[in-house]
N, C-alpha and C. Protein backbone atom coordinates (compact mmCIF):
# COMPACT_ATOMS: atom_id res chain seq x y z
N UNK A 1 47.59 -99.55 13.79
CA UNK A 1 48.82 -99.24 14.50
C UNK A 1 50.00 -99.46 13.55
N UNK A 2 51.15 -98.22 13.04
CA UNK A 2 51.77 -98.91 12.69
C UNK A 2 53.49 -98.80 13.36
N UNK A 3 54.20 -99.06 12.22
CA UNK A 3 55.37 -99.45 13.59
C UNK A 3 56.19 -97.56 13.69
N UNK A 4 56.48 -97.73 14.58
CA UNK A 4 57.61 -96.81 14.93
C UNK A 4 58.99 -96.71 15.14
N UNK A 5 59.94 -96.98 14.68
CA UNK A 5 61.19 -97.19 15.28
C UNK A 5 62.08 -96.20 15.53
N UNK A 6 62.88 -96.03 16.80
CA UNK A 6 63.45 -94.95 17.20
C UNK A 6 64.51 -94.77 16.47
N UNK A 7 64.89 -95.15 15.95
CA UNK A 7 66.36 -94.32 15.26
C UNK A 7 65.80 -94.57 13.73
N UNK A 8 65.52 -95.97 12.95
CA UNK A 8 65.51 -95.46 11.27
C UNK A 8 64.42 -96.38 11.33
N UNK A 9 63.97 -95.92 10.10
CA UNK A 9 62.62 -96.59 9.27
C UNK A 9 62.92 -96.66 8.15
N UNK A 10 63.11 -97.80 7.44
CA UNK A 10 63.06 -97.84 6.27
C UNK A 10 61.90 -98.35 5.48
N UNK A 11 61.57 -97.50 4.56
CA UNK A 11 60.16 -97.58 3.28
C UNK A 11 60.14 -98.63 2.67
N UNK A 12 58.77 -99.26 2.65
CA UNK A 12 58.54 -100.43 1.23
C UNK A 12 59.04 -101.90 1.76
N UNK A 13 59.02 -101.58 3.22
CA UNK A 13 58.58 -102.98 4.09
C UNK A 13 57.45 -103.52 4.53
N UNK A 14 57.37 -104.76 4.33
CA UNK A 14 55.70 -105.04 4.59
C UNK A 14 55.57 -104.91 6.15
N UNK A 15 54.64 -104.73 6.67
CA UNK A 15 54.54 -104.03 7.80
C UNK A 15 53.36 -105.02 8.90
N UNK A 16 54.25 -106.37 8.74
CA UNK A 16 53.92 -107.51 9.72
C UNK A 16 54.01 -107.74 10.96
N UNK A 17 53.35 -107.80 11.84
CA UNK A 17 53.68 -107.85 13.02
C UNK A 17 54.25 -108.98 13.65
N UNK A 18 53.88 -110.15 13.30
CA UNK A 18 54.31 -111.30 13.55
C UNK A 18 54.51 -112.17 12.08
N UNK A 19 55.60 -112.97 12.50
CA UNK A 19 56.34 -114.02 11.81
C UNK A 19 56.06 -115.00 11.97
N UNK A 20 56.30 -116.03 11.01
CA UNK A 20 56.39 -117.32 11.22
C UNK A 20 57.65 -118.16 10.99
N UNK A 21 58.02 -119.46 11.59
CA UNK A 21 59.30 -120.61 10.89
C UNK A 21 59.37 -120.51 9.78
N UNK A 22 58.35 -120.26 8.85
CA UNK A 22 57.91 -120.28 7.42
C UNK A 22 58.67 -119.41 6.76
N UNK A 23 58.73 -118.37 7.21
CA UNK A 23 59.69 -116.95 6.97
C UNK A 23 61.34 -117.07 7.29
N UNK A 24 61.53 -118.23 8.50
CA UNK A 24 62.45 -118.16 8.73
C UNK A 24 62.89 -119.49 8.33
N UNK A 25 63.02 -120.67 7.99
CA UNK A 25 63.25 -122.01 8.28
C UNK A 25 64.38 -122.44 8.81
N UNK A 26 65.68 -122.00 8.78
CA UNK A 26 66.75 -122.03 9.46
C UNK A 26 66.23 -122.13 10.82
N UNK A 27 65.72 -121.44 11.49
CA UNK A 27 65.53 -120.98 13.20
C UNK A 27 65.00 -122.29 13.46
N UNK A 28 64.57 -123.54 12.48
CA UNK A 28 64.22 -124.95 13.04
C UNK A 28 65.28 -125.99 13.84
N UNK A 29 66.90 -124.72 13.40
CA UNK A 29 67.83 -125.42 14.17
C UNK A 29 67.80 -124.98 15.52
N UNK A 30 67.55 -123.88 15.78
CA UNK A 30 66.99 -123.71 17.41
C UNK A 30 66.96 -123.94 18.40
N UNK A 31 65.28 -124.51 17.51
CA UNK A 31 64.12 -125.49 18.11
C UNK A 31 64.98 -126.73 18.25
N UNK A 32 65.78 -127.36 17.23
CA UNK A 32 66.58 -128.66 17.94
C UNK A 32 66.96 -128.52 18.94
N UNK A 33 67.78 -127.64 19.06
CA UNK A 33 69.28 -127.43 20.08
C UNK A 33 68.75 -126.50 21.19
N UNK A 34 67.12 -126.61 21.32
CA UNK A 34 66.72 -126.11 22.45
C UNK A 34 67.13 -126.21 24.03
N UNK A 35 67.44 -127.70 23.91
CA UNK A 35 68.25 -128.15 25.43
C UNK A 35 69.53 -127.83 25.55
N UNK A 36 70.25 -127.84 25.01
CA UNK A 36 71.70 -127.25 24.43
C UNK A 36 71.61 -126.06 24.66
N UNK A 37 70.61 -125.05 24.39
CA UNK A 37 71.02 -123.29 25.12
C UNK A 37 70.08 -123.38 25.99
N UNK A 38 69.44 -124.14 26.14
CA UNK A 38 68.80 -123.77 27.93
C UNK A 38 70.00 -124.16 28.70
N UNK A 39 70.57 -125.25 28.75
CA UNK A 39 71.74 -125.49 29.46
C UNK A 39 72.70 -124.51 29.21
N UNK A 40 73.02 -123.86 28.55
CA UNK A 40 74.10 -122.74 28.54
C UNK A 40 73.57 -121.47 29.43
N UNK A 41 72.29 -121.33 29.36
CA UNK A 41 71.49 -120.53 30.08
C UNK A 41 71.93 -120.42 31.30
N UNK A 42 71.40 -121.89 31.98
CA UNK A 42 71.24 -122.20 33.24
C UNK A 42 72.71 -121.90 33.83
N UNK A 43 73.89 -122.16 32.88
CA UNK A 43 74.97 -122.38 33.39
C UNK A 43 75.29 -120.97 33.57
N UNK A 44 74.69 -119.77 32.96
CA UNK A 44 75.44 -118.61 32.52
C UNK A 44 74.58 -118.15 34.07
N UNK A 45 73.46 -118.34 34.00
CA UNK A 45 72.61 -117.65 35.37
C UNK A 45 72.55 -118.12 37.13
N UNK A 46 73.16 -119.28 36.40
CA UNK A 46 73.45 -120.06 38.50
C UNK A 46 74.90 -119.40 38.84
N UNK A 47 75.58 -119.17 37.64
CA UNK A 47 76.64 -119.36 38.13
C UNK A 47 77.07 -118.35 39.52
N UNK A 48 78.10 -119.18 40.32
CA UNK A 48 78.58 -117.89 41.61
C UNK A 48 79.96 -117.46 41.03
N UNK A 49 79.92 -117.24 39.91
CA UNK A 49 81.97 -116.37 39.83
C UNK A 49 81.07 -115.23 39.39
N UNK A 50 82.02 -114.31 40.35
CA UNK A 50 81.79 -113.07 40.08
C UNK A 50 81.70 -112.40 38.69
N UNK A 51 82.92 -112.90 37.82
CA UNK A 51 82.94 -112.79 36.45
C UNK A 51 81.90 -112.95 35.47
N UNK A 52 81.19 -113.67 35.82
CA UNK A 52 80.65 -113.98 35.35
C UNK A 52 78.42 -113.46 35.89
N UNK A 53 78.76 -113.16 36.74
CA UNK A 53 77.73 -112.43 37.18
C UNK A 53 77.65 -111.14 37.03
N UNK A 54 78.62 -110.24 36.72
CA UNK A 54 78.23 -109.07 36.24
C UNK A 54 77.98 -108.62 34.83
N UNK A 55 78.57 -110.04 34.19
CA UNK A 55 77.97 -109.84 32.78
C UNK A 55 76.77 -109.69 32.74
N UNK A 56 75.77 -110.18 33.76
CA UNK A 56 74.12 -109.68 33.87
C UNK A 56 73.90 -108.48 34.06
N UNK A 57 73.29 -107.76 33.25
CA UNK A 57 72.09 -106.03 33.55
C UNK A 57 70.81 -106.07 33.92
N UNK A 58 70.55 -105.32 34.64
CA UNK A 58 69.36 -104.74 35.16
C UNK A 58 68.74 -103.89 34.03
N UNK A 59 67.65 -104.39 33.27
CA UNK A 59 67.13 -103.36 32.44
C UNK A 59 65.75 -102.85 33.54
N UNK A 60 65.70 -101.51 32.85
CA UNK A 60 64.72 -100.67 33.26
C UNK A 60 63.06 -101.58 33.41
N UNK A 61 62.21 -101.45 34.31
CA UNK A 61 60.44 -101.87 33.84
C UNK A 61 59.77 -101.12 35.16
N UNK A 62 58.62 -101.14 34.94
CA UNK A 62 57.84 -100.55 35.27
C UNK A 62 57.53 -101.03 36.77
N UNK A 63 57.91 -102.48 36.74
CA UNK A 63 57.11 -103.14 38.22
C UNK A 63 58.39 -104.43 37.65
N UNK A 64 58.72 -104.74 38.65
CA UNK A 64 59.42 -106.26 39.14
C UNK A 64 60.73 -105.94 38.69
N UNK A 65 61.33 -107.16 37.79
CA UNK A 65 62.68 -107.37 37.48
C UNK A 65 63.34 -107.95 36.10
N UNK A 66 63.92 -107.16 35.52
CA UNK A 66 64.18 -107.87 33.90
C UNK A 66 66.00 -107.79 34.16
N UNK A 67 66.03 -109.27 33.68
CA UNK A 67 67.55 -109.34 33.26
C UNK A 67 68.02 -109.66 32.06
N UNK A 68 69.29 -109.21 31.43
CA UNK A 68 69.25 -109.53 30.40
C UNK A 68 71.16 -109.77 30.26
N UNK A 69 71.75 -110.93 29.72
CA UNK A 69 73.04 -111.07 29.03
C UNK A 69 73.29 -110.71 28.06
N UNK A 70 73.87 -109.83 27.32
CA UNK A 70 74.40 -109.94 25.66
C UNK A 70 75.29 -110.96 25.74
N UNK A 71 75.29 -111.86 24.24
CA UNK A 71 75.98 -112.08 23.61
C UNK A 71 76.31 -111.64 22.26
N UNK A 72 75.69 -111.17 21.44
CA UNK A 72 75.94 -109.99 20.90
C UNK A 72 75.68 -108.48 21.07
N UNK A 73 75.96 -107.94 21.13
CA UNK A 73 76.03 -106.57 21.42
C UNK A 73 75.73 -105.79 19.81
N UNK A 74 74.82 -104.92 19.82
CA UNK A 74 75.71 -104.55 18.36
C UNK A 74 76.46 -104.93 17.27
N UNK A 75 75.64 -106.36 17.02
CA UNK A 75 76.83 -106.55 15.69
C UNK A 75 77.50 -107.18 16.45
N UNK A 76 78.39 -107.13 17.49
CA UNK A 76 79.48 -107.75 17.93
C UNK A 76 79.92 -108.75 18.96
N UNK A 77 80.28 -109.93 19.07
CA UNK A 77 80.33 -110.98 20.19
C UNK A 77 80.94 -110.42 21.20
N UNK A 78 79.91 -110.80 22.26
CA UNK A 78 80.38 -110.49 23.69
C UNK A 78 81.46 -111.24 24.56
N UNK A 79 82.09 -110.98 25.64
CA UNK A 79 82.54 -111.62 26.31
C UNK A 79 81.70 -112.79 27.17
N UNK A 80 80.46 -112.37 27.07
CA UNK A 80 79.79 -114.09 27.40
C UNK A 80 79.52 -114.92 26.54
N UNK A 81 79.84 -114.50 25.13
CA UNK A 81 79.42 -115.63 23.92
C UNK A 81 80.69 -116.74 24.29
N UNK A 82 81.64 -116.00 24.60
CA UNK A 82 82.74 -117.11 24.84
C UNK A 82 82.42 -118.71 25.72
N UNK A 83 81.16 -117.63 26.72
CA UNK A 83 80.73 -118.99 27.71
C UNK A 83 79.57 -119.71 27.33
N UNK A 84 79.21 -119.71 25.98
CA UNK A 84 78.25 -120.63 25.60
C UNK A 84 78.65 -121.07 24.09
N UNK A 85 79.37 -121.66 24.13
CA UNK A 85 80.09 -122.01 22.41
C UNK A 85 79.08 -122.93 21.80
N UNK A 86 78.15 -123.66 22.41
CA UNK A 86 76.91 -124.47 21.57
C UNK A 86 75.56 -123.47 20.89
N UNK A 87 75.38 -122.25 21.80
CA UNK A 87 74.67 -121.31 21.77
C UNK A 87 75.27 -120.46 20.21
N UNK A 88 76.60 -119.95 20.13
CA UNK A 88 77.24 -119.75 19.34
C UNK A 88 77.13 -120.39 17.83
N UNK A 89 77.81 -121.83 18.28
CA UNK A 89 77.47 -122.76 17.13
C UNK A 89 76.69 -122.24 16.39
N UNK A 90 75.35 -122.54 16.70
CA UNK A 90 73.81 -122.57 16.58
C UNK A 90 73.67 -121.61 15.41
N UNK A 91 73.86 -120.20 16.05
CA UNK A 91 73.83 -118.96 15.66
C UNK A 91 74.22 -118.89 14.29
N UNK A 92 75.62 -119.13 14.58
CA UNK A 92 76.64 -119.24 13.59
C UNK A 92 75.99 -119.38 11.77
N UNK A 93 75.20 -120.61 12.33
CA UNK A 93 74.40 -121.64 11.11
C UNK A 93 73.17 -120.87 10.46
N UNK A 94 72.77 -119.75 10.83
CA UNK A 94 71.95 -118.82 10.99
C UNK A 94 71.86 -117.98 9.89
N UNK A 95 71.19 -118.30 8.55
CA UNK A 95 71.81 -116.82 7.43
C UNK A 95 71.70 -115.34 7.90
N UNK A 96 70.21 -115.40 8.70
CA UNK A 96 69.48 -114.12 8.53
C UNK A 96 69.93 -113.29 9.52
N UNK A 97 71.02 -113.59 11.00
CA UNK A 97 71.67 -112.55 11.80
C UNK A 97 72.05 -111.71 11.27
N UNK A 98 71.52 -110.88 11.59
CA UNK A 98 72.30 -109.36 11.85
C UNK A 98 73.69 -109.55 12.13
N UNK A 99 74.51 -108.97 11.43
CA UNK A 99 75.97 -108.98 11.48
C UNK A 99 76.94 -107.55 11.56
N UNK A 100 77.68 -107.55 12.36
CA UNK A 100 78.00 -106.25 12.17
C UNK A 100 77.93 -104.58 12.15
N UNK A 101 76.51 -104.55 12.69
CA UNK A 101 75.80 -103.45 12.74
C UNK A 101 75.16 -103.14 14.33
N UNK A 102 74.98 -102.14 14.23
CA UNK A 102 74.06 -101.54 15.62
C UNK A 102 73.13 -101.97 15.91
N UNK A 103 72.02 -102.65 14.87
CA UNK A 103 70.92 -103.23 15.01
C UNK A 103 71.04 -105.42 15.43
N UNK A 104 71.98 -105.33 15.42
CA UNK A 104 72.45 -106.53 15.29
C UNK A 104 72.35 -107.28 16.89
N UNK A 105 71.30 -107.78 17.36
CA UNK A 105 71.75 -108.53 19.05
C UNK A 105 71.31 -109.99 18.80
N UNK A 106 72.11 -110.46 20.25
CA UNK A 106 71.68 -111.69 20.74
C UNK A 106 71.88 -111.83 22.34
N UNK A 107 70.73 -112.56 22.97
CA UNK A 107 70.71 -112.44 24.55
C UNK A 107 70.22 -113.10 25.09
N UNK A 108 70.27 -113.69 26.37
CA UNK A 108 69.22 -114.40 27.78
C UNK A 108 68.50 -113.10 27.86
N UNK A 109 67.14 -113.37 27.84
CA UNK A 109 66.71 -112.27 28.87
C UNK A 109 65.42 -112.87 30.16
N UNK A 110 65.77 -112.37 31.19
CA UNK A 110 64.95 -112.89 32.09
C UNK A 110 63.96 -112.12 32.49
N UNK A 111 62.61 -112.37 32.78
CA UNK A 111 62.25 -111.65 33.79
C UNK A 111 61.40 -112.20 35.07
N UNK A 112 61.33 -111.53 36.20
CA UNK A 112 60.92 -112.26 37.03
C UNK A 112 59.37 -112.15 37.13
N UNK A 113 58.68 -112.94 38.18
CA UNK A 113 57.25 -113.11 38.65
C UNK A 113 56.73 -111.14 38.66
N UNK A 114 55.77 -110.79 38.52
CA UNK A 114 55.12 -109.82 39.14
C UNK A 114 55.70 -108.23 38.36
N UNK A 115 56.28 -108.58 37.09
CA UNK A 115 56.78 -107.90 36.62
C UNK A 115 56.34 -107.04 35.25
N UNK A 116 56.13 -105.80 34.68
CA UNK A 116 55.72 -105.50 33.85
C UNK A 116 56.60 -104.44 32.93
N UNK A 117 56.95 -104.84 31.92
CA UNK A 117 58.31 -104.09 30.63
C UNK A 117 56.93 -103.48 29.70
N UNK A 118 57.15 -101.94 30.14
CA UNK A 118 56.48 -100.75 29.39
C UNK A 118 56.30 -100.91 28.33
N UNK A 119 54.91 -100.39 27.39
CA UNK A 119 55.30 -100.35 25.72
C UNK A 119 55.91 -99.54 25.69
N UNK A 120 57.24 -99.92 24.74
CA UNK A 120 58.27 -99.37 23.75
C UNK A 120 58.68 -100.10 22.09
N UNK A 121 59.05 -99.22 21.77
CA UNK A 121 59.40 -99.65 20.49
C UNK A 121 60.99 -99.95 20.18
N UNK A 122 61.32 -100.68 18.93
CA UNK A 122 63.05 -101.14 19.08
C UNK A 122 63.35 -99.86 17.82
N UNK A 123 64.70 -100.38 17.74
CA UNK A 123 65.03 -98.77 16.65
C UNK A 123 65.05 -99.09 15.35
N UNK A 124 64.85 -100.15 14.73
CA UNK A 124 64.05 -100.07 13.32
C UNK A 124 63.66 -101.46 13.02
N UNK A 125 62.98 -101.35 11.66
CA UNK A 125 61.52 -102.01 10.98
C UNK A 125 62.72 -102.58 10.32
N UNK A 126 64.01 -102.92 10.32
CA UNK A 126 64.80 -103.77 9.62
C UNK A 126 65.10 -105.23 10.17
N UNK A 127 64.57 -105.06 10.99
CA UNK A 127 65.02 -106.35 11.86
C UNK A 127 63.47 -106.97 12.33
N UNK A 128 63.70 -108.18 11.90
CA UNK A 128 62.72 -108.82 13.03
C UNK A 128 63.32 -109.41 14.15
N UNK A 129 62.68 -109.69 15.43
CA UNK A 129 62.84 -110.07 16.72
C UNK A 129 62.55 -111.23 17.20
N UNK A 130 63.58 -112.75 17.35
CA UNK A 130 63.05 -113.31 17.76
C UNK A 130 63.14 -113.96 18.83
N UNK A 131 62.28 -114.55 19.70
CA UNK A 131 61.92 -115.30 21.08
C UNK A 131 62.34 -116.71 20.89
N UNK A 132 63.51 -117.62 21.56
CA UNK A 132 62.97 -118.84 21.80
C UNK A 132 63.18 -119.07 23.49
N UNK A 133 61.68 -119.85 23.77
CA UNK A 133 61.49 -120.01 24.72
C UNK A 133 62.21 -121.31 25.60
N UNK A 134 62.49 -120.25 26.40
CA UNK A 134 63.66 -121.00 27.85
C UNK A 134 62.80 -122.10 28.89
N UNK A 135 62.35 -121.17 29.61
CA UNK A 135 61.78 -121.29 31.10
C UNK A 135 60.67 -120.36 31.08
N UNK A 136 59.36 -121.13 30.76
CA UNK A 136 58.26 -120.00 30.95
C UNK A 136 57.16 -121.02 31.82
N UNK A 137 56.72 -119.64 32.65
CA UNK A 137 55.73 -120.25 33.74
C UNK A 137 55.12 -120.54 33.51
N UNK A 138 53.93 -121.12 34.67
CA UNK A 138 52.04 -121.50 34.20
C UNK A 138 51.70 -120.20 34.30
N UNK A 139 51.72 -119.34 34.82
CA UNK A 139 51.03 -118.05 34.99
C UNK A 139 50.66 -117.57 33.80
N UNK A 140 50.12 -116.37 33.96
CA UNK A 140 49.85 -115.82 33.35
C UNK A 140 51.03 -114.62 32.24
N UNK A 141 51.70 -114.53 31.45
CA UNK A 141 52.26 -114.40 30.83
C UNK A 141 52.55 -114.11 29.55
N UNK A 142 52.71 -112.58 29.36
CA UNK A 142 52.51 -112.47 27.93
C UNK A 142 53.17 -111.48 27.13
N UNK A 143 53.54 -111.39 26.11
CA UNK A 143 54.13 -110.47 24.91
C UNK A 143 53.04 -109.87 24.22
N UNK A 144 52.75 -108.58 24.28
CA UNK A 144 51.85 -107.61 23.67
C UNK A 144 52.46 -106.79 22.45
N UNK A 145 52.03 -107.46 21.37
CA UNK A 145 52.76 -106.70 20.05
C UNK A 145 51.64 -106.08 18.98
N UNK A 146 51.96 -104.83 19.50
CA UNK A 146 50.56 -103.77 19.00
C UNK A 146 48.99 -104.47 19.83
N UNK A 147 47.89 -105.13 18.84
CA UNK A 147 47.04 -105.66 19.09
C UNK A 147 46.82 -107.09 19.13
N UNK A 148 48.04 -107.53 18.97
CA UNK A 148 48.52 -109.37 19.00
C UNK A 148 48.70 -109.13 20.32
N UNK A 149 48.32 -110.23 21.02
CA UNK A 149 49.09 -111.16 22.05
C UNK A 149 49.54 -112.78 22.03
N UNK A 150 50.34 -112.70 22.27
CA UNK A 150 51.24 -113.75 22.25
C UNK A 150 51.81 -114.51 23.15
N UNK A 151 52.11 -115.81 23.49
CA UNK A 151 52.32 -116.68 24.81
C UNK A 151 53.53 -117.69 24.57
N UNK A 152 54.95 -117.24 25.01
CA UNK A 152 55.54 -117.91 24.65
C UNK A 152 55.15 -120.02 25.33
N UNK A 153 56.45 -120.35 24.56
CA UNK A 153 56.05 -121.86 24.83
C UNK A 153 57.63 -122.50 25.08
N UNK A 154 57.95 -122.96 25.50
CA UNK A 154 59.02 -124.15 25.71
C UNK A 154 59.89 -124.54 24.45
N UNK A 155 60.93 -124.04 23.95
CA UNK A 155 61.27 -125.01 22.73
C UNK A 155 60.70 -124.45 21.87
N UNK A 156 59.92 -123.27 21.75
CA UNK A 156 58.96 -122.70 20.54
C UNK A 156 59.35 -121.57 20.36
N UNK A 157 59.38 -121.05 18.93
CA UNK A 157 59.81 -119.45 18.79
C UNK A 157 58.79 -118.84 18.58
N UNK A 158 59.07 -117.61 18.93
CA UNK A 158 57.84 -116.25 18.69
C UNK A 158 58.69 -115.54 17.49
N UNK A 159 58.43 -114.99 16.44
CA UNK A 159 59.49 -114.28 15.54
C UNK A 159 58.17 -112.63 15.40
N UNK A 160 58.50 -111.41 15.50
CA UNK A 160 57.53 -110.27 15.46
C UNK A 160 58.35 -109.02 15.50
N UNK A 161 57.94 -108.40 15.15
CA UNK A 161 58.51 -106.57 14.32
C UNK A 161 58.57 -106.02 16.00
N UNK A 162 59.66 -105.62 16.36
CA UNK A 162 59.95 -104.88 17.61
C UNK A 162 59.79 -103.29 17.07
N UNK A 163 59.92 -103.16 15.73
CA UNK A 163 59.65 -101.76 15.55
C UNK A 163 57.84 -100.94 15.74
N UNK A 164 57.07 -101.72 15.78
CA UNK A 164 56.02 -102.56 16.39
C UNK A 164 56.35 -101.48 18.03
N UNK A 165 55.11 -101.18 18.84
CA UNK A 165 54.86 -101.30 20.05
C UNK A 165 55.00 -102.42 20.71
N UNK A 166 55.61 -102.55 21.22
CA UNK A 166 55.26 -104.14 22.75
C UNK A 166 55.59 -103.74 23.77
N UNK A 167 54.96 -104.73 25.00
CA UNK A 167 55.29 -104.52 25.82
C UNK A 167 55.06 -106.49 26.42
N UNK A 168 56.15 -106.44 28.03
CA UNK A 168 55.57 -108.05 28.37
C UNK A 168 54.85 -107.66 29.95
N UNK A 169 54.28 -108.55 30.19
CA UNK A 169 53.41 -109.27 31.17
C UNK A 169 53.91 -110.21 31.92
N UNK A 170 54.58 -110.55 33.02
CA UNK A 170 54.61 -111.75 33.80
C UNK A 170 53.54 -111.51 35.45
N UNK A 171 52.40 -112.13 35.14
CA UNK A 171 51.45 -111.53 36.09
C UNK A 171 51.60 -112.59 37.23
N UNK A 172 52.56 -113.69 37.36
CA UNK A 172 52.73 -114.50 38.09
C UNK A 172 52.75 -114.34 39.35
N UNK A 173 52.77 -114.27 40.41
CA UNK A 173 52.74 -114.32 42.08
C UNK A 173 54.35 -114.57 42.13
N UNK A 174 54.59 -113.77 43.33
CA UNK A 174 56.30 -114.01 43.89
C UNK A 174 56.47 -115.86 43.60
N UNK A 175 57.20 -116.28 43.36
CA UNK A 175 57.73 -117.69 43.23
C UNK A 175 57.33 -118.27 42.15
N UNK A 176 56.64 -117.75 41.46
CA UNK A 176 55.92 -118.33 40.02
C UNK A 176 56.82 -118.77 39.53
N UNK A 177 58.19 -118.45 39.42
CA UNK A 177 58.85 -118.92 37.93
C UNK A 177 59.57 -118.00 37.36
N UNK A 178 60.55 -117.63 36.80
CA UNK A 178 61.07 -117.35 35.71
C UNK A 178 60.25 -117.20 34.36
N UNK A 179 60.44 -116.03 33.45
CA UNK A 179 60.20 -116.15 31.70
C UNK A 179 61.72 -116.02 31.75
N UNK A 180 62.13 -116.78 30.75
CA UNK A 180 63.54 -116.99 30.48
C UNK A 180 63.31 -117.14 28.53
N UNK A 181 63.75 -116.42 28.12
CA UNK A 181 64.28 -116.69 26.36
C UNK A 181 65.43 -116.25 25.71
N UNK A 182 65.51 -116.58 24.98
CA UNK A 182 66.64 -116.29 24.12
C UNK A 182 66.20 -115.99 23.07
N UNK A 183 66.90 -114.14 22.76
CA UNK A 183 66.20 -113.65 21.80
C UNK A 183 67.34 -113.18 20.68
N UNK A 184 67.43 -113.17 19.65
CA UNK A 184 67.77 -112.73 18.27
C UNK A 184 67.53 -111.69 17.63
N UNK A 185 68.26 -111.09 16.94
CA UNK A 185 68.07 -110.01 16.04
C UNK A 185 67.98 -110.59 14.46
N UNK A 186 67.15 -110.80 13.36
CA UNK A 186 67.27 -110.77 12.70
C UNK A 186 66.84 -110.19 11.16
N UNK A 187 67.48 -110.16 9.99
CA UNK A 187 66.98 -109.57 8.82
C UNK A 187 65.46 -109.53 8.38
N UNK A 188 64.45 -108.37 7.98
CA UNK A 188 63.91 -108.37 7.71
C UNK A 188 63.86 -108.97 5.82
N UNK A 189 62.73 -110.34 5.92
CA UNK A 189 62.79 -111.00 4.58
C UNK A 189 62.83 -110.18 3.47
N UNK A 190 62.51 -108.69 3.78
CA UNK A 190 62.24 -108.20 2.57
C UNK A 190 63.43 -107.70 1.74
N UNK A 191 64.39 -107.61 2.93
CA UNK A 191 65.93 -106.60 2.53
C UNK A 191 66.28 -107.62 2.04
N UNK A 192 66.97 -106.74 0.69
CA UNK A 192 67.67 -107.45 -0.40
C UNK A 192 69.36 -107.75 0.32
N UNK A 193 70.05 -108.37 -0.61
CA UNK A 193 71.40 -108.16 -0.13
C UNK A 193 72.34 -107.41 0.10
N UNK A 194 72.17 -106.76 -1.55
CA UNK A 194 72.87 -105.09 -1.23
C UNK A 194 72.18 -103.99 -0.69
N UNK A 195 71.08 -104.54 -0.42
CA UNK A 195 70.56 -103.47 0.68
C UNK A 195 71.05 -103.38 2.47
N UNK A 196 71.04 -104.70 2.78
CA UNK A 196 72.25 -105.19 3.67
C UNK A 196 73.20 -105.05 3.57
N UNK A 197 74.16 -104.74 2.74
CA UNK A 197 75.16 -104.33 3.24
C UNK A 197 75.38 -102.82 2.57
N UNK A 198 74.68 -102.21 2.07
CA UNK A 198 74.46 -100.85 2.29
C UNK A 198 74.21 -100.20 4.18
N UNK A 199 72.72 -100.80 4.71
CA UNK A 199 72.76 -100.31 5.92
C UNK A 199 73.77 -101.35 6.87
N UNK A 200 74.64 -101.91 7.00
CA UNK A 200 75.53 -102.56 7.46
C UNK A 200 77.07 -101.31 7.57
N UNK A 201 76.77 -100.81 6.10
CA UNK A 201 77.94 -100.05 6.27
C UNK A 201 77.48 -98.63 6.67
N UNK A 202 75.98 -97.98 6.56
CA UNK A 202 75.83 -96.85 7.44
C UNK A 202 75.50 -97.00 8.53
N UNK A 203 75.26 -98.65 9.12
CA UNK A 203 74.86 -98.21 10.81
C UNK A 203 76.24 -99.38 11.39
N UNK A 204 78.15 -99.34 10.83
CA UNK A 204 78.38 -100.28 11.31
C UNK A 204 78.84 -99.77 12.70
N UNK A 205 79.76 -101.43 13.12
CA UNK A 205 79.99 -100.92 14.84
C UNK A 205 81.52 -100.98 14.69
């Protein structure tokens, strides 16, 4: 299987499906400050101001319910990054974000019990994708990347090529729980610098 990405592909990337901390070591700040953006989480998703509730979307799936916040958008800070400035921080400290570009996100994404997000592919092999885990159930639960499966964990990152097929799994029963993570856009290890900011300046926002 190899990857597909909807808008660009770029040549003479190794063509990994999954990552490791090893690849990334920065993202071990995270894993610290794991309680620190679950709490920004929690605060961004209980909340009752209206304002603040429509910053949530309804993404498309097949069966149940996926939500998702930007805080980056494209390259660019959202109006909810404002409401998590520890989440921010974090980021901040981060070499390998995506900056500036179309390919560039950061987000809550939720989904609920009984729910299933179609295989699709992301729009390029420049970015890796990563998971840290929020709120994940006992159920049954899972990230399908090509012929990997994968189970997030608490405090633990998943890092894997969205240009890659996936799709998720929450096979949980109504009340199961929440999958809750916080996911990242970041540089593929292989792109050089001025290769970054070559596609920075043909895909900016």
């Amino acid at each position: 299987i190899n990857s597909s990405p909807v808008l660009f592909k770029m040549s003479g990337l190794s063509e990994e499906k999954l990552w490791s901390l090893n690849d990334f070591p920065a993202l071990q700040l995270l894993e610290a400050r794991f309680r620190q953006i679950e709490l920004e989480f929690l605060h961004l998703y209980q909340s009752p101001l209206d304002e603040t509730k429509r910053l949530w979307k309804t993404n498309s799936s097949d069966s149940g319910k996926w939500e998702i916040i930007q805080l980056v958008d494209q390259g660019r800070e959202t109006e909810a990054a404002k409401l998590c400035p520890l989440t921010m921080e974090v980021l901040r400290k981060i070499p390998y974000i995506i900056r500036g570009n179309i390919f560039g996100g950061a987000a809550f994404s939720v989904v609920h019990s009984d729910t299933h997000i179609a295989t699709h592919c992301g729009s390029t092999n420049c970015r890796i994708r990563c998971h840290l885990g929020l709120r994940i159930p006992q159920e049954d639960c899972t990230l399908q990347v090509a012929d990997k499966i994968c189970h997030w964990q608490e405090g633990k990152i998943i890092c894997f090529n969205d240009a890659f097929p996936h799709s998720v799994h929450h096979r949980g029963e109504e009340g199961s729980g929440l999958r809750a993570v916080f996911l990242l856009d970041l540089w593929h290890p292989d792109i050089t610098e001025s290769q970054k900011d070559v596609l920075t300046y043909a895909f900016s926002t």
